[in-house]
C-alpha atoms as a PDB file:
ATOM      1  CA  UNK A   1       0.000   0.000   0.000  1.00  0.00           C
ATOM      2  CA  UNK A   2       3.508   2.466  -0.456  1.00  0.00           C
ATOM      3  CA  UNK A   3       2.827   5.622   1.397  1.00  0.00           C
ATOM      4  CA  UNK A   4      -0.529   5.277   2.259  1.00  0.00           C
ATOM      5  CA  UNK A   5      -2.544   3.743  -0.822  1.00  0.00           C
ATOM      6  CA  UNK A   6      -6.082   4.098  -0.882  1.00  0.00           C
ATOM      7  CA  UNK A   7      -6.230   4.255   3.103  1.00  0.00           C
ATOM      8  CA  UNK A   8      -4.418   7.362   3.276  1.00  0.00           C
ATOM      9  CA  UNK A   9      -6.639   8.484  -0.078  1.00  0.00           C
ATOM     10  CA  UNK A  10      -9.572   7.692   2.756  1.00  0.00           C
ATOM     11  CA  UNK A  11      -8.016   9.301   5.890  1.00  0.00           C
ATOM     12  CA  UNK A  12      -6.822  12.388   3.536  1.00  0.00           C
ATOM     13  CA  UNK A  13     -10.587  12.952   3.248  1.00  0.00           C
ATOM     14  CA  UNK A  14     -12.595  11.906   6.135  1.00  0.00           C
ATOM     15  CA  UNK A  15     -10.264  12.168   9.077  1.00  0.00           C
ATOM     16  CA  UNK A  16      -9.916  15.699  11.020  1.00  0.00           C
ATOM     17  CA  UNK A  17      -6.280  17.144  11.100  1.00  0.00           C
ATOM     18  CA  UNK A  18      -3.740  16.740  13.322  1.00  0.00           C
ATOM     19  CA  UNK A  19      -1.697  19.434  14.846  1.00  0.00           C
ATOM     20  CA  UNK A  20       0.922  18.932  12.162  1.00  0.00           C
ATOM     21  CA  UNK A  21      -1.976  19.828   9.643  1.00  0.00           C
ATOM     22  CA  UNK A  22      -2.327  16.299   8.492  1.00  0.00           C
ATOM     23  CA  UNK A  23      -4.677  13.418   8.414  1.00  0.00           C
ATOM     24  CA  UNK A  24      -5.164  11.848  11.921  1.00  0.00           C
ATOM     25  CA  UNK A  25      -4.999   8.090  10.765  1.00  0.00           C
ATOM     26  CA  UNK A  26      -7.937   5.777  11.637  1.00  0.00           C
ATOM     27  CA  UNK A  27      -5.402   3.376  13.255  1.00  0.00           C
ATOM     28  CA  UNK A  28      -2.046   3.171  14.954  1.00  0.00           C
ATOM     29  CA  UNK A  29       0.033   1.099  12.055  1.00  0.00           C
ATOM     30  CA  UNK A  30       2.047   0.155  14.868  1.00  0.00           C
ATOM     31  CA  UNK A  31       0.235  -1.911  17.299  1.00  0.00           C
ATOM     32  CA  UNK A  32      -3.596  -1.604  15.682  1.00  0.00           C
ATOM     33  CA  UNK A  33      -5.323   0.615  18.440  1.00  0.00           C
ATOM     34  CA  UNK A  34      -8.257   2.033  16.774  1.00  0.00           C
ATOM     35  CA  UNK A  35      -8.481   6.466  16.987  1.00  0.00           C
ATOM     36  CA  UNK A  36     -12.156   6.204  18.152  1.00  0.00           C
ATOM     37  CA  UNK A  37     -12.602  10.395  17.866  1.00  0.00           C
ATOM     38  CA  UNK A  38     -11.166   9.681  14.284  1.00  0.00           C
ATOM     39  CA  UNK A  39     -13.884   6.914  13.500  1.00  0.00           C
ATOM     40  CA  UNK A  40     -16.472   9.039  14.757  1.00  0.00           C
ATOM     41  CA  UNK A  41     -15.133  11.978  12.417  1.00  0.00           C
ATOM     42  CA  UNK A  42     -15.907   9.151   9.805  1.00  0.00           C
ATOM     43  CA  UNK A  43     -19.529   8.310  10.191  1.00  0.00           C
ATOM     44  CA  UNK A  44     -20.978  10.986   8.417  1.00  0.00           C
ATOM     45  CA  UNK A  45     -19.268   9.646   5.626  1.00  0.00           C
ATOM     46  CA  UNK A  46     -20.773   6.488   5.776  1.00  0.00           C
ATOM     47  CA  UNK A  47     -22.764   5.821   2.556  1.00  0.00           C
ATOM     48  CA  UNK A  48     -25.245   2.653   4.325  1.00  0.00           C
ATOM     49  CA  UNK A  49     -25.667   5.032   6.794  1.00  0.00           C
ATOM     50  CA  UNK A  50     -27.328   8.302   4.951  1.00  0.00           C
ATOM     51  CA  UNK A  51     -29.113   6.032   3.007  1.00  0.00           C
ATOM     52  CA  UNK A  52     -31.052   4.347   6.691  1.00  0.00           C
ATOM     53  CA  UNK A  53     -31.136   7.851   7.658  1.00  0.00           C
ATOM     54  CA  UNK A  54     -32.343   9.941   4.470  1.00  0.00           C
ATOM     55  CA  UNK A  55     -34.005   7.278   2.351  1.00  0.00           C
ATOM     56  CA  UNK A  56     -37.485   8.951   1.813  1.00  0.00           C
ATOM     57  CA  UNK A  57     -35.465  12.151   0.576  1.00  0.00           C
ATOM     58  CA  UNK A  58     -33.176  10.291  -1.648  1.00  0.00           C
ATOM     59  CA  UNK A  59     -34.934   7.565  -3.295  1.00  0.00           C
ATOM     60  CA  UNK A  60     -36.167   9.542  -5.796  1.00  0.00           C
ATOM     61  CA  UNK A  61     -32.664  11.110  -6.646  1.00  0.00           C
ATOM     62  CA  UNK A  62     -30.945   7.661  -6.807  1.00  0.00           C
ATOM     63  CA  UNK A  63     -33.828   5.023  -7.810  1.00  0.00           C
ATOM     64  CA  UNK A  64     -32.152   3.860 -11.492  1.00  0.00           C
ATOM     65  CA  UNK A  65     -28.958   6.118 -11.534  1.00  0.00           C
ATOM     66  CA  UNK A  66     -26.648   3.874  -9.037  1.00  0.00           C
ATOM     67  CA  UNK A  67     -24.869   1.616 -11.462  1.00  0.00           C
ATOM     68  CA  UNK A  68     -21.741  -0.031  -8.911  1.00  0.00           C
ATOM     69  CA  UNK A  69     -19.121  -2.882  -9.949  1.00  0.00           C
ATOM     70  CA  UNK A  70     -17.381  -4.288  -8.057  1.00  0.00           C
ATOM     71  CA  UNK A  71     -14.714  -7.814  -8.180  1.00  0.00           C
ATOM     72  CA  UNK A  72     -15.032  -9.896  -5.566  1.00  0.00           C
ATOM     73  CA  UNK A  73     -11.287  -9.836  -4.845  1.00  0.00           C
ATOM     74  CA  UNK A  74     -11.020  -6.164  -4.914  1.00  0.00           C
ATOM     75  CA  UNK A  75      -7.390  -5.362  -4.353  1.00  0.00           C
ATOM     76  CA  UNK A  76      -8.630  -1.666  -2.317  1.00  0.00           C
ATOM     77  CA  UNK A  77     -10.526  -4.061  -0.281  1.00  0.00           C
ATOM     78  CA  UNK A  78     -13.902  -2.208  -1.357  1.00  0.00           C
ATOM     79  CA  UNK A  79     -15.629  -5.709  -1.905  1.00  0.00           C
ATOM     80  CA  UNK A  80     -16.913  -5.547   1.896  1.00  0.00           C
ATOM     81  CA  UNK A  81     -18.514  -2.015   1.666  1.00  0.00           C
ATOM     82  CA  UNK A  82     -19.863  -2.617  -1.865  1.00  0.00           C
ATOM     83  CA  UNK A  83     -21.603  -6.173  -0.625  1.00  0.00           C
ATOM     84  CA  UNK A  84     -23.011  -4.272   2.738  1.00  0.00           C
ATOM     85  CA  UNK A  85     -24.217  -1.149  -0.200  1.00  0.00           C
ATOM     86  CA  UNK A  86     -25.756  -4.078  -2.634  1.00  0.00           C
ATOM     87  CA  UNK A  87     -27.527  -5.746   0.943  1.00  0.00           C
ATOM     88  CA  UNK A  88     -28.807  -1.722   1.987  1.00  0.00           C
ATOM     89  CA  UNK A  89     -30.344  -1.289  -1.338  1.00  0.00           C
ATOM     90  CA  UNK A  90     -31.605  -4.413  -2.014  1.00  0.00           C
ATOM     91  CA  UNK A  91     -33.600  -3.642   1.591  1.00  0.00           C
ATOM     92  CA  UNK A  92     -35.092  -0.971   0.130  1.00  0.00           C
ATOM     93  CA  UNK A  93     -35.961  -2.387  -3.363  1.00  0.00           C
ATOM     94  CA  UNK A  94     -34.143   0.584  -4.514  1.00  0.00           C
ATOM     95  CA  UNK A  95     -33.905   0.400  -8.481  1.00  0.00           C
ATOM     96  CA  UNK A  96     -29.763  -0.169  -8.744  1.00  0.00           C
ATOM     97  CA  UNK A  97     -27.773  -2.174 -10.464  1.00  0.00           C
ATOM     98  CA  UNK A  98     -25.049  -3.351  -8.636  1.00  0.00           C
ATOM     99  CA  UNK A  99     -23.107  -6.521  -9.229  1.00  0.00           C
ATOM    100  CA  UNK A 100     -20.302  -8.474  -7.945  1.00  0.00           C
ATOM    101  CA  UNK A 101     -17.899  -9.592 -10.297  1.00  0.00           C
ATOM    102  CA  UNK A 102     -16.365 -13.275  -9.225  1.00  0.00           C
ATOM    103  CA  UNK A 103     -12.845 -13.033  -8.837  1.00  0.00           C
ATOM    104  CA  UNK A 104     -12.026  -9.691 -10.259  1.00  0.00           C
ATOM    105  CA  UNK A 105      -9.853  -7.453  -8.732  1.00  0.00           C
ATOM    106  CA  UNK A 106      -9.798  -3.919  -8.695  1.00  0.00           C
ATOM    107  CA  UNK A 107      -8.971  -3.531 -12.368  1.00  0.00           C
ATOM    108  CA  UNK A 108      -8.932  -6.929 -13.832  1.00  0.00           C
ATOM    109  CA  UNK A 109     -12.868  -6.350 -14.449  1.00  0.00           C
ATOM    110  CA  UNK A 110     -12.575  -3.633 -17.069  1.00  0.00           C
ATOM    111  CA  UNK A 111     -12.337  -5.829 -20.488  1.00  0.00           C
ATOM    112  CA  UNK A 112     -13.247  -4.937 -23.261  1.00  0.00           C
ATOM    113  CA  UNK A 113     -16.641  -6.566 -23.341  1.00  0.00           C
ATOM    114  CA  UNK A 114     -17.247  -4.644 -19.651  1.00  0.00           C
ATOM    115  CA  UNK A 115     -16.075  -1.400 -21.307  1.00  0.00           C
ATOM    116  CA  UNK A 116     -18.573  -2.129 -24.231  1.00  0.00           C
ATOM    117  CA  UNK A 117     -21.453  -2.918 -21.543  1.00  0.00           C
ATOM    118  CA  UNK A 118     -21.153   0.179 -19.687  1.00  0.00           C
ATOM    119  CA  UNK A 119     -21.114   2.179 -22.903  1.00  0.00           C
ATOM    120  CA  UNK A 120     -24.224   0.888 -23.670  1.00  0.00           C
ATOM    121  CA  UNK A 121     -25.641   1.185 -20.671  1.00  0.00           C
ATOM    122  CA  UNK A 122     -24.721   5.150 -20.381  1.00  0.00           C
ATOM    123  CA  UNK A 123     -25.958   5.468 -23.767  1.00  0.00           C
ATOM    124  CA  UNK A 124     -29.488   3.911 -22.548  1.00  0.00           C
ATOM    125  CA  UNK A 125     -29.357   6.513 -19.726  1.00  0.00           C
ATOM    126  CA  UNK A 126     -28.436   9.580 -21.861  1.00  0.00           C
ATOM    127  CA  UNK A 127     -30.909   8.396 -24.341  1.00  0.00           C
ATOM    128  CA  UNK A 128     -33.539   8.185 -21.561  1.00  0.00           C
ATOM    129  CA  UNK A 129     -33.363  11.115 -20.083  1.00  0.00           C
ATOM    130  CA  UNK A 130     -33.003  13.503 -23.218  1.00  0.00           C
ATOM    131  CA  UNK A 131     -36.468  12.036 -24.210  1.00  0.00           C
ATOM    132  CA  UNK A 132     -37.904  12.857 -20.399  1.00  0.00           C
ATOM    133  CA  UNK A 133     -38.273   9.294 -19.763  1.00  0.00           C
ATOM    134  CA  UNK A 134     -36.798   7.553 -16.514  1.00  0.00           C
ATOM    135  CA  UNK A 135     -34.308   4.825 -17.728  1.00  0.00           C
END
């Protein structure tokens, strides 16, 4: 994960600032202990969350514009959170599309044929809403 990878992407924007003007991290990298004020700092953040909270609001904004992928060996380790997003959705019978590819990784799942799929389906969308219609 080098100097941080896509955790230090994640405490860059959801954590509060040290007194040296950066991040706080989540976690001591040393021996594990968890910053609980820095979790906190995190929760508003949390997608699952706003959508228990706020779903009345935003189910009209979202129902048939969430389109997620995700492999099921995500090398960011987003598999988890995209699985608990898929299960929060589904809950709500929320009109989403959002699918688990079996043993992709983070990039292996953009082929071609995937690239061609998601073409068509923004073309659908575009189409759709240029003629007023919902897609």
């Amino acid at each position: 994960m080098g100097r941080g990878g896509q955790l230090g992407s994640f405490e860059a924007v959801f954590s509060q600032r040290g007194t040296d003007g950066k991040p706080i991290k989540l976690w001591d990298r040393g021996n594990g202990a968890i910053d609980l004020r820095t979790s906190q700092s995190w929760v508003p953040y949390d997608i699952v969350r706003r959508l228990d909270e706020n779903w009345q609001e935003l189910e009209p904004k979202l129902n048939g514009r969430l389109f997620v992928y995700c492999g099921t060996a995500d090398t960011f380790y987003l598999d988890g959170a995209v699985i608990l997003l898929r299960e929060a959705l589904e809950k709500r019978k929320a009109k989403a599309v959002v699918e688990m590819i079996p043993g992709a990784d983070h990039g292996s799942f953009m082929t071609r044929a995937f690239r061609e799929k998601m073409s068509r389906q923004m073309e659908q969308v575009l189409r759709a809403n240029r003629e007023g219609a919902k897609p």
